[in-house]
Protein backbone atom coordinates (compact mmCIF):
# COMPACT_ATOMS: atom_id res chain seq x y z
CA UNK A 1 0.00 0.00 0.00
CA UNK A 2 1.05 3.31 -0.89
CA UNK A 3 0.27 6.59 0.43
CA UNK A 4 -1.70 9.03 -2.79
CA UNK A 5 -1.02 12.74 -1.49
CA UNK A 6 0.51 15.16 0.67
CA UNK A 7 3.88 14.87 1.94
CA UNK A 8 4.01 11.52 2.14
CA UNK A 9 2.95 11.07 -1.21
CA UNK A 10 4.23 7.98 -2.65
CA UNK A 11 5.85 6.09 0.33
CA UNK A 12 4.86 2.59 1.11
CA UNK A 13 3.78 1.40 4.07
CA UNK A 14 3.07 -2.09 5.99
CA UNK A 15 0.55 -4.27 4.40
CA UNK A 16 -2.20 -5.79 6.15
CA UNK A 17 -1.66 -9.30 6.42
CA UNK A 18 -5.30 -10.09 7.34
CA UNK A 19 -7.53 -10.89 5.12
CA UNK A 20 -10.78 -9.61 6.77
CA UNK A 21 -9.44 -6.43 6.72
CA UNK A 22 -10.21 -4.31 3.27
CA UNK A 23 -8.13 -1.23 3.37
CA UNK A 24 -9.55 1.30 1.22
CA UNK A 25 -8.37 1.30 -2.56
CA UNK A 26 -5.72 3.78 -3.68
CA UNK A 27 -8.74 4.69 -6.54
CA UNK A 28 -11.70 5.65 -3.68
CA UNK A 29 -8.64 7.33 -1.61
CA UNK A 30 -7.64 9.80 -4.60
CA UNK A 31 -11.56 10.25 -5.19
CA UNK A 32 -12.76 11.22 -1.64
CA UNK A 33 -9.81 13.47 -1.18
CA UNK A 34 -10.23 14.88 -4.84
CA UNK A 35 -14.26 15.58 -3.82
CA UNK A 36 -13.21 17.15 -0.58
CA UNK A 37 -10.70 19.34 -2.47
CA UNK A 38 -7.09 20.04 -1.96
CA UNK A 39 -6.52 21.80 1.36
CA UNK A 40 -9.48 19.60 2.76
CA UNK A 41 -7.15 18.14 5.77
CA UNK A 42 -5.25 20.81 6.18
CA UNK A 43 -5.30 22.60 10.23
CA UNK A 44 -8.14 19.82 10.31
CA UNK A 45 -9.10 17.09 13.08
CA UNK A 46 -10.26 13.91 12.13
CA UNK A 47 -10.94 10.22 13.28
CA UNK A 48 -10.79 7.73 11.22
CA UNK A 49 -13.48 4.61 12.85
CA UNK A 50 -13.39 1.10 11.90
CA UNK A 51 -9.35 1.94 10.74
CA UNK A 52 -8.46 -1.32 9.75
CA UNK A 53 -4.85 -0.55 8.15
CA UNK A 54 -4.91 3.15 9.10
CA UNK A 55 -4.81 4.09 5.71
CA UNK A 56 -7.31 7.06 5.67
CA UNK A 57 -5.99 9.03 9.07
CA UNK A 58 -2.35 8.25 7.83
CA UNK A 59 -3.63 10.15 4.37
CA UNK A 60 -5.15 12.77 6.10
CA UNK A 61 -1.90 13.19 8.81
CA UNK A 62 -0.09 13.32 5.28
CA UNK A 63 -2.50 16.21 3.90
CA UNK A 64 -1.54 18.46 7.03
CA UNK A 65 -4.07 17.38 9.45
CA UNK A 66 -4.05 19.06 12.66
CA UNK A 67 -4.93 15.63 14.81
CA UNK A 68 -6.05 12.34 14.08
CA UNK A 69 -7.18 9.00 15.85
CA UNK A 70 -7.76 5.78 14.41
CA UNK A 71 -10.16 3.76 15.93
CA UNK A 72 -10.55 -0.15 15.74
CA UNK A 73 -11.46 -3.26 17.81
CA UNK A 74 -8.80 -4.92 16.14
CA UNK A 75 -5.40 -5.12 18.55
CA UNK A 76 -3.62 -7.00 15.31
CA UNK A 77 -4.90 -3.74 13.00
CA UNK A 78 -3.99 -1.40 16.31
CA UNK A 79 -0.59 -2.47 16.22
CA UNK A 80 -0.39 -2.25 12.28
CA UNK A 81 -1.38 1.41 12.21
CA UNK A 82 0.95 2.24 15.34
CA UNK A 83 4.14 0.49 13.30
CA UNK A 84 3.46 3.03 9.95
CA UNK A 85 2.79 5.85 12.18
CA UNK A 86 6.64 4.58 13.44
CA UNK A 87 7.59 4.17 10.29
CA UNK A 88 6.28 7.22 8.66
CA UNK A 89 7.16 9.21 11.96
CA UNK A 90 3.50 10.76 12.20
CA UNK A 91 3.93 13.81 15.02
CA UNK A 92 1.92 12.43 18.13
CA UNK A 93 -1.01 14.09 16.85
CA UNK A 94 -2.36 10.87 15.46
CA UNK A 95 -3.59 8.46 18.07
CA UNK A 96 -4.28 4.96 18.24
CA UNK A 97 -7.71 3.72 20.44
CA UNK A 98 -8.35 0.18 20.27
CA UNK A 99 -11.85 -0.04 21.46
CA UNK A 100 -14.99 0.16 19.68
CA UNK A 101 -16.20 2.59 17.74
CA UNK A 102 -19.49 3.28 20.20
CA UNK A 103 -17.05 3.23 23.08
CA UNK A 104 -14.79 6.16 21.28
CA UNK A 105 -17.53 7.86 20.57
CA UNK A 106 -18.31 8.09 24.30
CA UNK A 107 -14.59 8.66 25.53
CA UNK A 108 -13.62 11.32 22.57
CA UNK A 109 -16.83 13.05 23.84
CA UNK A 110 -16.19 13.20 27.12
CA UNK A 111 -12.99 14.75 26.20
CA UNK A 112 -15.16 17.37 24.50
CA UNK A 113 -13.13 16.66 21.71
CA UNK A 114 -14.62 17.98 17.64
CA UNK A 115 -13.84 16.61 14.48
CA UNK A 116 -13.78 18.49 11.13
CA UNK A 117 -13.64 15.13 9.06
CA UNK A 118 -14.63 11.90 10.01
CA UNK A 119 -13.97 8.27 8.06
CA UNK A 120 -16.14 5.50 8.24
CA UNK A 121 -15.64 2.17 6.69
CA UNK A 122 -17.57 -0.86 8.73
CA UNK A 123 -17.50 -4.42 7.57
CA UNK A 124 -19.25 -4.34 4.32
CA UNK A 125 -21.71 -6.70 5.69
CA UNK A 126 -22.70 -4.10 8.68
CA UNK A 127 -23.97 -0.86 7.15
CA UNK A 128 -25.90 -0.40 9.38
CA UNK A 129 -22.47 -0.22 12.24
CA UNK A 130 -22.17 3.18 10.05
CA UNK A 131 -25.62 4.46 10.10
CA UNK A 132 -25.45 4.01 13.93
CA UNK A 133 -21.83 5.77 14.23
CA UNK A 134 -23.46 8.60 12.51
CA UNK A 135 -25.91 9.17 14.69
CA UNK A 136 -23.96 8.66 17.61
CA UNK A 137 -21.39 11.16 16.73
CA UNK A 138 -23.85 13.58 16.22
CA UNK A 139 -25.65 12.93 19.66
CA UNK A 140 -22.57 13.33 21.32
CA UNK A 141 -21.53 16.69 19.57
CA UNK A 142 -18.28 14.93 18.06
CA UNK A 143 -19.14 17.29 14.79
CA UNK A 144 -17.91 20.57 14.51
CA UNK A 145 -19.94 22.56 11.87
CA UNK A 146 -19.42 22.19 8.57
CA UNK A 147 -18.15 18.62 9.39
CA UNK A 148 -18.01 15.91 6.54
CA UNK A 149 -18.03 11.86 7.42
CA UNK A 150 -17.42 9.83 4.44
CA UNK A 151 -19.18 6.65 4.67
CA UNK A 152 -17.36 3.56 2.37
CA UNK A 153 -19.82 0.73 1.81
CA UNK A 154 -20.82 -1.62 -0.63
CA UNK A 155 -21.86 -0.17 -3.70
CA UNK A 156 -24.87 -2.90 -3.98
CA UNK A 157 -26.12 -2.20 -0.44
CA UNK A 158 -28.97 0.36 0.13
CA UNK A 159 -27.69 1.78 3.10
CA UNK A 160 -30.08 2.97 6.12
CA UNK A 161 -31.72 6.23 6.47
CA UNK A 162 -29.79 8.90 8.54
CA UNK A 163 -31.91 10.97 10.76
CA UNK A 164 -29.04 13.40 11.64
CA UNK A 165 -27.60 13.96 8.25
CA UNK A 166 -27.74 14.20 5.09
CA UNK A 167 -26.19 12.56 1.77
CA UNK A 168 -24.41 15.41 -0.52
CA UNK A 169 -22.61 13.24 -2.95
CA UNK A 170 -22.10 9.72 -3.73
CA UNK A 171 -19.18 8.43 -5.97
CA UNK A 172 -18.96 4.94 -7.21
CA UNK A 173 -16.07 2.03 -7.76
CA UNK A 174 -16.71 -1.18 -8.79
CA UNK A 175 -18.25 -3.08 -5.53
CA UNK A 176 -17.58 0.10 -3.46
CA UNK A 177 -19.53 3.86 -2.64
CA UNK A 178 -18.61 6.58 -1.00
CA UNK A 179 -21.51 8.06 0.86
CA UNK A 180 -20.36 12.20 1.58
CA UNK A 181 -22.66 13.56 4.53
CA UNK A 182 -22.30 16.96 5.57
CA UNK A 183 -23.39 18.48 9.31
């Protein structure tokens, strides 16, 4: 894998090795960033949930994000993303939770923390883990306004109805969609 902008552009980092774990294609990385525009991360804080590899809050650290966490249940994918952030030498302004995404939720609230961008990508089979991370966030005042969460799913899936936001822009690849909410 291979970072697609920013100062990092180009540089490789450590594969995932499991195979339940679908990092987000180079293609739907250069598309969401292209939709969001170029300075999109830039002075920014995000969270990326359901991390997996990392991918997404090491692209958005590489884009001149303020702050970033990664959040996953995953301590195999936990200690992935903390061996790039090594290897890429991320500033400490990216963190690594391994807990669930609902349990972040609560704990990055209650640090009355705001995010400007936040990624979601839930097991393709669990939209509705999205839908429900959404809402949460929201509830919780995670969203500072004008906040965007992209939303990766399965292209095929009809994804649930979200009562706190709504759908600006969808882009399509193959099996995969990006959903783009705005606040």
């Amino acid at each position: 894998m291979q970072i697609t902008g920013g100062k990092d552009r180009g540089r490789k980092i450590n594969p995932v090795k499991n195979p339940a774990i679908r990092p987000t294609k180079a293609v739907l990385r250069e598309a969401l960033f292209s939709v969001l525009g170029p300075q999109c991360c830039l002075g920014k804080d995000v969270v990326d949930f359901f991390a997996g590899s990392g991918i997404m809050t090491i692209e958005a650290m590489s884009r001149g994000a303020a702050s970033a966490y990664s959040i996953d249940i995953d301590s195999n994918s936990c200690a992935l993303i903390r061996a790039n952030f090594d290897l890429l030498k991320v500033p400490s302004d990216a963190k690594v939770l391994q807990m669930s995404v609902n349990l972040a939720i609560s704990k990055l609230a209650s640090y009355d923390l705001q995010f400007d961008i936040i990624f979601l990508d839930p097991p393709y089979c669990s939209p509705q883990l999205g839908i429900d991370a959404i809402e949460l966030s929201v509830a919780s005042g995670l969203l500072k306004p004008e906040a965007v969460i992209i939303f990766e799913h399965r292209s095929k899936t009809a994804i649930p109805d979200c009562k706190s936001m709504t759908i600006w822009k969808q882009k399509r690849y193959g099996q995969s969609m990006l959903s783009f909410y705005r606040f």
